[in-house]
PDB file of N, CA and C in Angstrom:
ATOM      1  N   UNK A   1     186.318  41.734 172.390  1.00  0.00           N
ATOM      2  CA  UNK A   1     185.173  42.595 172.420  1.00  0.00           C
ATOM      3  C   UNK A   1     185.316  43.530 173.617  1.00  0.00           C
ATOM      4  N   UNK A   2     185.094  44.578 173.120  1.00  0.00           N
ATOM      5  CA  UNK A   2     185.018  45.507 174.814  1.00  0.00           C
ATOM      6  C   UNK A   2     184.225  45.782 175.023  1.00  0.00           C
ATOM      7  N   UNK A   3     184.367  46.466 176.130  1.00  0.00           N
ATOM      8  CA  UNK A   3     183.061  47.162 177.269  1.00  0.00           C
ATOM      9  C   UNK A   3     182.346  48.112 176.851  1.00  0.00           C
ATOM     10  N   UNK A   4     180.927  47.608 177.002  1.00  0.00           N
ATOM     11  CA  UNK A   4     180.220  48.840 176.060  1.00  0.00           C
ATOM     12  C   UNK A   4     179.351  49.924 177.334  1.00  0.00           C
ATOM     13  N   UNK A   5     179.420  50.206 177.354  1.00  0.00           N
ATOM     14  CA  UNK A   5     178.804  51.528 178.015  1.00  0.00           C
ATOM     15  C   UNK A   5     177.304  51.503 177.868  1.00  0.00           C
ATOM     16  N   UNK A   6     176.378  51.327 178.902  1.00  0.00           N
ATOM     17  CA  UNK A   6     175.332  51.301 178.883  1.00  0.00           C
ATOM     18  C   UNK A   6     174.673  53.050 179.261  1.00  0.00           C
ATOM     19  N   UNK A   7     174.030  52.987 177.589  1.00  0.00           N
ATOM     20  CA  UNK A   7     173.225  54.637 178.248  1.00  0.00           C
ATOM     21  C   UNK A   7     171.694  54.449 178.553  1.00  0.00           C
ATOM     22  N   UNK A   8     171.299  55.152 179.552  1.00  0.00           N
ATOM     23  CA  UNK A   8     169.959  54.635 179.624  1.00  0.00           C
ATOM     24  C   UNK A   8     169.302  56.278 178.964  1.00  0.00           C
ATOM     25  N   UNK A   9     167.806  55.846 178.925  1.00  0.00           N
ATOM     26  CA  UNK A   9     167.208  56.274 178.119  1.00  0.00           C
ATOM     27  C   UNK A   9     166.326  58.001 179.247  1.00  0.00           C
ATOM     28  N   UNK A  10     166.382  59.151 178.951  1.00  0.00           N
ATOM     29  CA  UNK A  10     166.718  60.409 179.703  1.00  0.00           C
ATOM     30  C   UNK A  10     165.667  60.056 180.344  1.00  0.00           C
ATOM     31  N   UNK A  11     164.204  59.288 180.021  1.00  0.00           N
ATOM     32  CA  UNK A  11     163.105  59.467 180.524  1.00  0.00           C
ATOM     33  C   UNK A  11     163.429  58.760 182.142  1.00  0.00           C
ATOM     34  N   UNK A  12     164.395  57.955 182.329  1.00  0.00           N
ATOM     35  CA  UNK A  12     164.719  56.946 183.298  1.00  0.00           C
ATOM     36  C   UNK A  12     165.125  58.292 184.766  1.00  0.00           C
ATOM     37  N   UNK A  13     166.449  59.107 183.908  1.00  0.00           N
ATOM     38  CA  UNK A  13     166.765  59.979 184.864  1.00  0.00           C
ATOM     39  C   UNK A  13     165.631  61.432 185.212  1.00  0.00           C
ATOM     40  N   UNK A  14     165.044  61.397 184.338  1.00  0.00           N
ATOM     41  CA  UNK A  14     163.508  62.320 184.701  1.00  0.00           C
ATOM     42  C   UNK A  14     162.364  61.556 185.785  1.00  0.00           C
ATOM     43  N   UNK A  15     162.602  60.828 185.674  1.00  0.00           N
ATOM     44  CA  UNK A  15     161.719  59.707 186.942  1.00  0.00           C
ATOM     45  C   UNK A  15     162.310  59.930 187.914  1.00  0.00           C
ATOM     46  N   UNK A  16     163.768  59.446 188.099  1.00  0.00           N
ATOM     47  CA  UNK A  16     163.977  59.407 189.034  1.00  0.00           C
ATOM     48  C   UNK A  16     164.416  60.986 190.035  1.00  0.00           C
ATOM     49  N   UNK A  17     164.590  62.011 189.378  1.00  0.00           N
ATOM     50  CA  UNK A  17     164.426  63.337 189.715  1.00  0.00           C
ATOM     51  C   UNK A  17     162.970  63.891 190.028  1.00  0.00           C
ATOM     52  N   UNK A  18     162.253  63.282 189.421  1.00  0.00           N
ATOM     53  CA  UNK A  18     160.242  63.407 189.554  1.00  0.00           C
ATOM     54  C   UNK A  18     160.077  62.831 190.714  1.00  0.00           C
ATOM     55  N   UNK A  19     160.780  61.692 191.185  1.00  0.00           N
ATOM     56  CA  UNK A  19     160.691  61.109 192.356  1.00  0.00           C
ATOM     57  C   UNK A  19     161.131  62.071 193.858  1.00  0.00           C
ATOM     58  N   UNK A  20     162.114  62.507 193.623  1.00  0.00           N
ATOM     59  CA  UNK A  20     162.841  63.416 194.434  1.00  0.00           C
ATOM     60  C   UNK A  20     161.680  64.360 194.682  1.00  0.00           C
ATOM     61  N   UNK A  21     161.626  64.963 193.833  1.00  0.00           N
ATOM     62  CA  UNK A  21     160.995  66.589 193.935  1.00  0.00           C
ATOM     63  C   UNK A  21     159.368  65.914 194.245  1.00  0.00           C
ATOM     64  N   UNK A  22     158.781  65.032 194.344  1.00  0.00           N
ATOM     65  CA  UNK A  22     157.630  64.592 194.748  1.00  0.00           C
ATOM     66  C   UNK A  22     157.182  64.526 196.301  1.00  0.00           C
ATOM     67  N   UNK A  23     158.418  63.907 196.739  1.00  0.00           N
ATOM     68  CA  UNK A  23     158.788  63.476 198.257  1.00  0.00           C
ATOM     69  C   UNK A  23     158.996  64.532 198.669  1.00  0.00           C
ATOM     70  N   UNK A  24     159.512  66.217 198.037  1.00  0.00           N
ATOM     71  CA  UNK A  24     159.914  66.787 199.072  1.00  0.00           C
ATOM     72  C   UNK A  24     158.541  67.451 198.808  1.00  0.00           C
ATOM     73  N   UNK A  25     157.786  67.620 197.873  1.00  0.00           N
ATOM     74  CA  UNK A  25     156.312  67.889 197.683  1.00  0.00           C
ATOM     75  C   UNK A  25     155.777  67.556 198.772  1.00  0.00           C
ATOM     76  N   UNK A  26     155.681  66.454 199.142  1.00  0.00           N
ATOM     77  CA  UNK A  26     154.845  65.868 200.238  1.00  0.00           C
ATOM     78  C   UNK A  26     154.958  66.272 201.358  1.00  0.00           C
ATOM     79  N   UNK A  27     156.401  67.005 201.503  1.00  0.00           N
ATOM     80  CA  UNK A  27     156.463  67.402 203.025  1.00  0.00           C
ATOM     81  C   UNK A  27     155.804  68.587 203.022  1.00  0.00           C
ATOM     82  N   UNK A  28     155.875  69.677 201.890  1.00  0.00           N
ATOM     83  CA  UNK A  28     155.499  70.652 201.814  1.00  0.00           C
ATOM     84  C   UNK A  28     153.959  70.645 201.781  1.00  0.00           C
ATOM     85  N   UNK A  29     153.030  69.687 201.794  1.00  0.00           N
ATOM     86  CA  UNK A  29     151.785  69.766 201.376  1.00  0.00           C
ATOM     87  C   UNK A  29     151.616  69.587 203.048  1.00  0.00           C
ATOM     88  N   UNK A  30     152.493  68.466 203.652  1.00  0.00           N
ATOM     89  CA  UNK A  30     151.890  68.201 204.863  1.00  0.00           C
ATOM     90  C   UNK A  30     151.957  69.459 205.761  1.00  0.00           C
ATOM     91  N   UNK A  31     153.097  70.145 205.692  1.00  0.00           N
ATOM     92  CA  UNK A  31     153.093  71.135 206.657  1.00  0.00           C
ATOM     93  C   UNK A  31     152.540  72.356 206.060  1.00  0.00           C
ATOM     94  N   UNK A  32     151.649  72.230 205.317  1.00  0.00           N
ATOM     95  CA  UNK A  32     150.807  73.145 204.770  1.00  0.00           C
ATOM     96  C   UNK A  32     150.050  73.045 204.848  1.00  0.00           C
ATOM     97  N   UNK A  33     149.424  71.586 205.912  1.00  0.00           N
ATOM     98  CA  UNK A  33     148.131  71.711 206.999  1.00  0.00           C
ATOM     99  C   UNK A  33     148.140  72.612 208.242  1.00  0.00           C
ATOM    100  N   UNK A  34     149.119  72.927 208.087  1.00  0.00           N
ATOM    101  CA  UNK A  34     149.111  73.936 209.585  1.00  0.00           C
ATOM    102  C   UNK A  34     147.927  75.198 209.285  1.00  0.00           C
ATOM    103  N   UNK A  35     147.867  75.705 208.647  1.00  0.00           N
ATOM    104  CA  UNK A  35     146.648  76.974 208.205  1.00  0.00           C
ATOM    105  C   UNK A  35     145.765  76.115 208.610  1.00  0.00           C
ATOM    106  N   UNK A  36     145.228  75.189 209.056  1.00  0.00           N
ATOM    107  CA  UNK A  36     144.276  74.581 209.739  1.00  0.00           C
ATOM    108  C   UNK A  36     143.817  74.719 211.131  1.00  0.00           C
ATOM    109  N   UNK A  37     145.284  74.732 211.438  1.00  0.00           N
ATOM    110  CA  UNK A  37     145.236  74.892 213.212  1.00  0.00           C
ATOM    111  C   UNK A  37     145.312  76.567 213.124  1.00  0.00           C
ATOM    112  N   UNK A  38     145.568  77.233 212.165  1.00  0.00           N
ATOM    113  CA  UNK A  38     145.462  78.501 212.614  1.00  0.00           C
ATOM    114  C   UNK A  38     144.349  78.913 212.375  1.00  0.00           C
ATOM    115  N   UNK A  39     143.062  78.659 211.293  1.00  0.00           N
ATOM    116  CA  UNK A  39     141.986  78.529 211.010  1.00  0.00           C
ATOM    117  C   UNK A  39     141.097  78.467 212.796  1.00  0.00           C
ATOM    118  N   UNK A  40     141.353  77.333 212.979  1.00  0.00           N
ATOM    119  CA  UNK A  40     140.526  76.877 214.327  1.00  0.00           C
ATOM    120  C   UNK A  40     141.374  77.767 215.336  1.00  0.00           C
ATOM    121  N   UNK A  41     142.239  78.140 215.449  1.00  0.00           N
ATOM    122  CA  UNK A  41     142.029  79.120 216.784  1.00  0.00           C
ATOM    123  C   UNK A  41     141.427  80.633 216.255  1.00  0.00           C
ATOM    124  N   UNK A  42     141.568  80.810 215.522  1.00  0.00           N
ATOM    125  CA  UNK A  42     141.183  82.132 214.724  1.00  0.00           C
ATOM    126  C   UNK A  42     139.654  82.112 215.169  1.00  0.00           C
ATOM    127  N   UNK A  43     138.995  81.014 214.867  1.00  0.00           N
ATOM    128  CA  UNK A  43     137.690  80.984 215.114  1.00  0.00           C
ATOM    129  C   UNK A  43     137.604  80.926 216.285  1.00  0.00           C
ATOM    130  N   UNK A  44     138.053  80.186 217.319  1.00  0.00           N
ATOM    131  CA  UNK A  44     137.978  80.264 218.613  1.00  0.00           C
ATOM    132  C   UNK A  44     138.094  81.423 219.108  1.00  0.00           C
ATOM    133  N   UNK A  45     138.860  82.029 219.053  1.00  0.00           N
ATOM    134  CA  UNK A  45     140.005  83.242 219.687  1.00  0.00           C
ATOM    135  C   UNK A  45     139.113  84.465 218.919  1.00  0.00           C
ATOM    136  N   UNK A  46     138.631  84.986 217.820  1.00  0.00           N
ATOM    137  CA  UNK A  46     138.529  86.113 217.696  1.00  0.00           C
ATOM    138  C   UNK A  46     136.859  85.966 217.416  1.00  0.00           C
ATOM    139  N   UNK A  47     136.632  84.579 216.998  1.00  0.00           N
ATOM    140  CA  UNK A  47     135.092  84.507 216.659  1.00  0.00           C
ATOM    141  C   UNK A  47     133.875  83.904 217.845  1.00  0.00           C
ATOM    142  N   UNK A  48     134.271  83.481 218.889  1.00  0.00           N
ATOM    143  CA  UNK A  48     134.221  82.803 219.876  1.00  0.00           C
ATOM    144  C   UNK A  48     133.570  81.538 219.777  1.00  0.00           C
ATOM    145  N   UNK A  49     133.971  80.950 218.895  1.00  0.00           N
ATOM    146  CA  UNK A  49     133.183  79.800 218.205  1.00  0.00           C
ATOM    147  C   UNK A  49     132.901  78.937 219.438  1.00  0.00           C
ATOM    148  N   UNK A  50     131.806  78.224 219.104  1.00  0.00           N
ATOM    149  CA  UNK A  50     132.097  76.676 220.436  1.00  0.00           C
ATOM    150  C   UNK A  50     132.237  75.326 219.327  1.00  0.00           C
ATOM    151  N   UNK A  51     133.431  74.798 219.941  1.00  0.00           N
ATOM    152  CA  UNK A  51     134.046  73.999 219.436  1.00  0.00           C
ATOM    153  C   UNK A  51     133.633  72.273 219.838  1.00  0.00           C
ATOM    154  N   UNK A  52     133.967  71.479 219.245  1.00  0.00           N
ATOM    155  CA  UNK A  52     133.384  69.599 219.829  1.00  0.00           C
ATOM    156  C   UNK A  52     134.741  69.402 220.718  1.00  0.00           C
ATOM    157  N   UNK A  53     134.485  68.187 220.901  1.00  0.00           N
ATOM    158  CA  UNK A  53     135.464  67.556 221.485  1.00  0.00           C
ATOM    159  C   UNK A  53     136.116  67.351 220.010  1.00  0.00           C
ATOM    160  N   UNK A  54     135.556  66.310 219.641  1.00  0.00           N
ATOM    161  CA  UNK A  54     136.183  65.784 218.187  1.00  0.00           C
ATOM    162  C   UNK A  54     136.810  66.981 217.444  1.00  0.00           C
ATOM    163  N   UNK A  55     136.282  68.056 217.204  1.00  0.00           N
ATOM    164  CA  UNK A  55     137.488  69.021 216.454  1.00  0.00           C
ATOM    165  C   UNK A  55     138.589  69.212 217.507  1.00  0.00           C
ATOM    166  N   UNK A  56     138.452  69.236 218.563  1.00  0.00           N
ATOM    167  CA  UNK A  56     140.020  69.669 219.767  1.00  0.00           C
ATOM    168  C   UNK A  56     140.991  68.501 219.670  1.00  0.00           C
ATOM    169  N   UNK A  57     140.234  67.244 219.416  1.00  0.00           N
ATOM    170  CA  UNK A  57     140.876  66.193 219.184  1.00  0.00           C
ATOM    171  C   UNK A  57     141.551  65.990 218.005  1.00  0.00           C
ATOM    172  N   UNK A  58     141.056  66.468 216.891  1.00  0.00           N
ATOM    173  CA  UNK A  58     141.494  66.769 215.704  1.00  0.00           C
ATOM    174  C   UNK A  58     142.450  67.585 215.411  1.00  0.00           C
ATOM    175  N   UNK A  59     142.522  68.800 215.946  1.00  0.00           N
ATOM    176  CA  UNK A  59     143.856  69.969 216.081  1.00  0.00           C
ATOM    177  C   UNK A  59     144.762  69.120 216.764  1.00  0.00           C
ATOM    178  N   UNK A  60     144.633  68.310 217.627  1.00  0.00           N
ATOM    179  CA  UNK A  60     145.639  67.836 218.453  1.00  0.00           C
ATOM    180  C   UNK A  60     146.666  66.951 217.394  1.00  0.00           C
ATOM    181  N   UNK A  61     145.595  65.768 216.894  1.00  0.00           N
ATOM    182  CA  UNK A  61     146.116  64.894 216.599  1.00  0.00           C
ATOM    183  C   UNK A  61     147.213  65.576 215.116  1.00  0.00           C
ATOM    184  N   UNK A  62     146.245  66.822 214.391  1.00  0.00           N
ATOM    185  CA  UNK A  62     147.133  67.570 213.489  1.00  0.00           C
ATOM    186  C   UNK A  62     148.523  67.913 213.600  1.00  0.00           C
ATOM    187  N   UNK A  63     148.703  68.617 215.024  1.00  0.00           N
ATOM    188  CA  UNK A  63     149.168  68.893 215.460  1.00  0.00           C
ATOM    189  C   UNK A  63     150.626  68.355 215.853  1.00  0.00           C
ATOM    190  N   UNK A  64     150.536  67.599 216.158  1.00  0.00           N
ATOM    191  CA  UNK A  64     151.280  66.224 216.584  1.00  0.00           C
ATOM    192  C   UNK A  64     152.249  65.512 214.946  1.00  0.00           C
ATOM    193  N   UNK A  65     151.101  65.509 214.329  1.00  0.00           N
ATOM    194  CA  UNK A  65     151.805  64.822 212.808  1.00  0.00           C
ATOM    195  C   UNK A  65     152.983  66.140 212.415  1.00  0.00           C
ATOM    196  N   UNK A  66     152.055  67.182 212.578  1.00  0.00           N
ATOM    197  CA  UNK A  66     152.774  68.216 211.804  1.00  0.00           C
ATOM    198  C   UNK A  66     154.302  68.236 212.610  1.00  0.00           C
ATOM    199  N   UNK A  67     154.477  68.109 213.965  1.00  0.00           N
ATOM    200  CA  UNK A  67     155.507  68.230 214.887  1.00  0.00           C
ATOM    201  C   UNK A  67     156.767  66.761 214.348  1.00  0.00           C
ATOM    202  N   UNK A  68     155.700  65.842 214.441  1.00  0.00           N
ATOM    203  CA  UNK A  68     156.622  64.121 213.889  1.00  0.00           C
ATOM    204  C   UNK A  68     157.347  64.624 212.453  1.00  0.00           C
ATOM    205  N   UNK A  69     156.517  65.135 211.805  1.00  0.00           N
ATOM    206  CA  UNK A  69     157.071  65.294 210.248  1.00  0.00           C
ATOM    207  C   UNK A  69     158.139  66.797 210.425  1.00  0.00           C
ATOM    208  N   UNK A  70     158.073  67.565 211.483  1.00  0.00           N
ATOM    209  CA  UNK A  70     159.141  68.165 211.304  1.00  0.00           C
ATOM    210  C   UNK A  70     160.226  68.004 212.358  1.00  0.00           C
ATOM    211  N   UNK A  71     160.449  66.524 212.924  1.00  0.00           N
ATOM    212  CA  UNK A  71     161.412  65.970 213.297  1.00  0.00           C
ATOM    213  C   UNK A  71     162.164  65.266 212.770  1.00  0.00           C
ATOM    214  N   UNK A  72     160.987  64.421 212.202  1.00  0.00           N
ATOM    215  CA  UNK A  72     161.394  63.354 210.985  1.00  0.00           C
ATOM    216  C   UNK A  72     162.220  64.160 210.083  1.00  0.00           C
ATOM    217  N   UNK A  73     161.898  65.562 209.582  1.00  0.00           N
ATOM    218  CA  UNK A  73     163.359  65.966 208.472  1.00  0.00           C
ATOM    219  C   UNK A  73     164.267  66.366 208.953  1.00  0.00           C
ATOM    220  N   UNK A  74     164.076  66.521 210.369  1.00  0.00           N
ATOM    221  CA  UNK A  74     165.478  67.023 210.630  1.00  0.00           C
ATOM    222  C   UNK A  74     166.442  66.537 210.833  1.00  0.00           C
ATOM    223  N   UNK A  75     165.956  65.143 211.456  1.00  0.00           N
ATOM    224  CA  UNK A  75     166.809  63.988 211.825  1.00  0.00           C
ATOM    225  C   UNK A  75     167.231  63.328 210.327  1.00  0.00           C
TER     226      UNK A  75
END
């Protein structure tokens, strides 16, 4: 008896390409919080908004992810 060749079924290799292009989705969504931090200085800077602590804390902490996640791909 010989070796039979296992084909798998296309939906298997569409997953796993859906998978791919999902993950790099995600990076793209994350660093597409940045219009956030440009949002809040915009308001600061041209609108003279007064701002909380908690939103400065919030840009920060944005801030910061957005910086990790574009280390994280580079590395």
């Amino acid at each position: 008896m010989g070796h039979r060749r296992r084909h798998h079924p296309d939906y298997l290799h569409l997953s796993k390409d859906a998978a791919f292009t999902l993950a790099h989705a995600a990076y793209v969504r994350a660093l597409g919080r940045i219009e956030l931090i440009f949002a809040f200085l915009a308001s600061v800077f041209f609108f003279q908004e007064k701002v909380s602590r908690a939103e400065i804390a919030g840009v920060i902490l944005l801030s910061g992810a957005i910086i990790l996640i574009v280390l994280e791909k580079a590395a």
